[in-house]
Protein backbone atom coordinates (compact mmCIF):
# COMPACT_ATOMS: atom_id res chain seq x y z
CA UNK A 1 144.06 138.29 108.86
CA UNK A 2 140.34 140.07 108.36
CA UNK A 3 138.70 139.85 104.77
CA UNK A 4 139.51 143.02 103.71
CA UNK A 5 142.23 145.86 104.26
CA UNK A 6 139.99 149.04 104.85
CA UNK A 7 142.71 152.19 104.35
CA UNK A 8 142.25 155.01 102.54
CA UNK A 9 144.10 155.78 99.04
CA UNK A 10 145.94 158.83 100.66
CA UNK A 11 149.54 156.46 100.30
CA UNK A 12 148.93 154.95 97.50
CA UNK A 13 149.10 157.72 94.61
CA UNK A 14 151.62 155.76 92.04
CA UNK A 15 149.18 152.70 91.88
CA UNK A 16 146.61 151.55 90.97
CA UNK A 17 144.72 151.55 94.79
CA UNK A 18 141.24 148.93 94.02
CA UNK A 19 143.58 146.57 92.24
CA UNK A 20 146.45 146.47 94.90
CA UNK A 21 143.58 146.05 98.10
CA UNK A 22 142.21 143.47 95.92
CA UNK A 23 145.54 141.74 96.14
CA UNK A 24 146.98 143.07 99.63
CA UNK A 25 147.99 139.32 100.78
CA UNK A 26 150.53 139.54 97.80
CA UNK A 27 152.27 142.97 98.39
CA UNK A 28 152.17 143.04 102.34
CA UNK A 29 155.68 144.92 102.69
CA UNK A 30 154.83 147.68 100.00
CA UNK A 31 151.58 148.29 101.74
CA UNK A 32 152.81 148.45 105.38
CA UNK A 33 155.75 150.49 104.72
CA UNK A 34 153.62 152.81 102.39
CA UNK A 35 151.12 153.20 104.95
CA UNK A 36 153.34 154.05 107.87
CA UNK A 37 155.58 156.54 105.66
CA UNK A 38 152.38 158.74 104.27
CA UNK A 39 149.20 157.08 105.59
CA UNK A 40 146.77 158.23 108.28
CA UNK A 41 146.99 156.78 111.94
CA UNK A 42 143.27 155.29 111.31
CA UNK A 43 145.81 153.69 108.30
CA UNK A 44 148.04 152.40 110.39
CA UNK A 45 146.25 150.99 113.03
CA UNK A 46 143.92 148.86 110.59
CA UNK A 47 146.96 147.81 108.59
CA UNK A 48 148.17 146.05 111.82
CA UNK A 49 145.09 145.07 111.91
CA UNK A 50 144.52 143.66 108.72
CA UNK A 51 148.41 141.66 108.58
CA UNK A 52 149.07 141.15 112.50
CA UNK A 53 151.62 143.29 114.89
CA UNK A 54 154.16 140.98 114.01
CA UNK A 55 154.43 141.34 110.67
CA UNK A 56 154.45 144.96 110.86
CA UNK A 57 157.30 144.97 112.47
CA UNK A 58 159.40 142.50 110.29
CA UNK A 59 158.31 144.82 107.20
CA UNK A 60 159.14 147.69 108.76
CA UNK A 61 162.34 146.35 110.66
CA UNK A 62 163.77 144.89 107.85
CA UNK A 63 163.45 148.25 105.11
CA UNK A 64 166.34 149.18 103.70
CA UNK A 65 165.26 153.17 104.37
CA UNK A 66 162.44 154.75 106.65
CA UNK A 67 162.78 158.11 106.85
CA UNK A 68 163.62 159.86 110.06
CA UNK A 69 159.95 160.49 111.46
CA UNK A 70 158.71 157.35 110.01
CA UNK A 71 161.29 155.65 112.16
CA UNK A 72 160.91 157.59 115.19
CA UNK A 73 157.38 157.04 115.03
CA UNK A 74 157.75 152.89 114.52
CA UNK A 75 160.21 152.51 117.33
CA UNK A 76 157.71 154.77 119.56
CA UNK A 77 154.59 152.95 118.28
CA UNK A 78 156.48 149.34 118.87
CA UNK A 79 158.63 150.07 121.63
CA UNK A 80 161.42 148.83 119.61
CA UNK A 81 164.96 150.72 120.00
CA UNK A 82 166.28 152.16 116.51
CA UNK A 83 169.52 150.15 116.54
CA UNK A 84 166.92 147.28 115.61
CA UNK A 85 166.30 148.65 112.20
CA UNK A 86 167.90 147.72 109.18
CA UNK A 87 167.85 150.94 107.78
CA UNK A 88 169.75 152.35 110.85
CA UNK A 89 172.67 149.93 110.35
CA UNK A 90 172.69 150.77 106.63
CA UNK A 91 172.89 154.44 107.73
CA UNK A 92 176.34 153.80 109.66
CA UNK A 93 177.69 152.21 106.64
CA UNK A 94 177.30 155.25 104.15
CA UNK A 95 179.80 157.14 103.15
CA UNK A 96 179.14 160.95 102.01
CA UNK A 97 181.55 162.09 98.51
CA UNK A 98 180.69 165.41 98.21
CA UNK A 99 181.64 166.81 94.10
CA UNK A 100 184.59 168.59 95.32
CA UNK A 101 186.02 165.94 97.06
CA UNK A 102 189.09 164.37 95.70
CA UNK A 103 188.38 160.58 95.78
């Protein structure tokens, strides 16, 4: 891990951004998955940076929901196949109840 996390605040509106890089070691799953989902790429790559490659991709593996360009650009940047995500097998699982249904 490097000293310091050097992104920029662009994915971190709801917080409060010098307190959380002060504390980055304790919140690495928020921050990765925050990053990748609105960050730059200059965000990205130093967050890999900062926490390793392989924890990356346990955070981001393991989230319950990535939205669809988030995960196509993961699997891309990884070279891991979608099936491997969490959120993909979660996906399968859903069932849609629309109001007019009867059930």
């Amino acid at each position: 891990m490097n000293n310091r996390l050097y992104i920029s605040s662009k994915a971190f509106w709801d917080v409060d951004f010098d307190k959380l890089i002060e504390q980055a070691e304790k919140f690495p799953d928020y921050i990765i998955r925050k990053v990748f989902e609105y960050g730059t790429f200059n965000d990205v790559i130093n967050t890999v940076n900062y926490f390793g490659k392989q924890k990356a991709i346990e955070s981001l593996t393991s989230a319950g929901f990535l939205n669809e360009k988030t995960l196509h650009f993961v699997s891309v940047f990884f070279k891991i196949e979608k099936s491997n995500f969490k959120c993909c097998t979660n996906k399968q699982q859903r069932h849609f109840y629309s109001k007019r249904s009867k059930i």
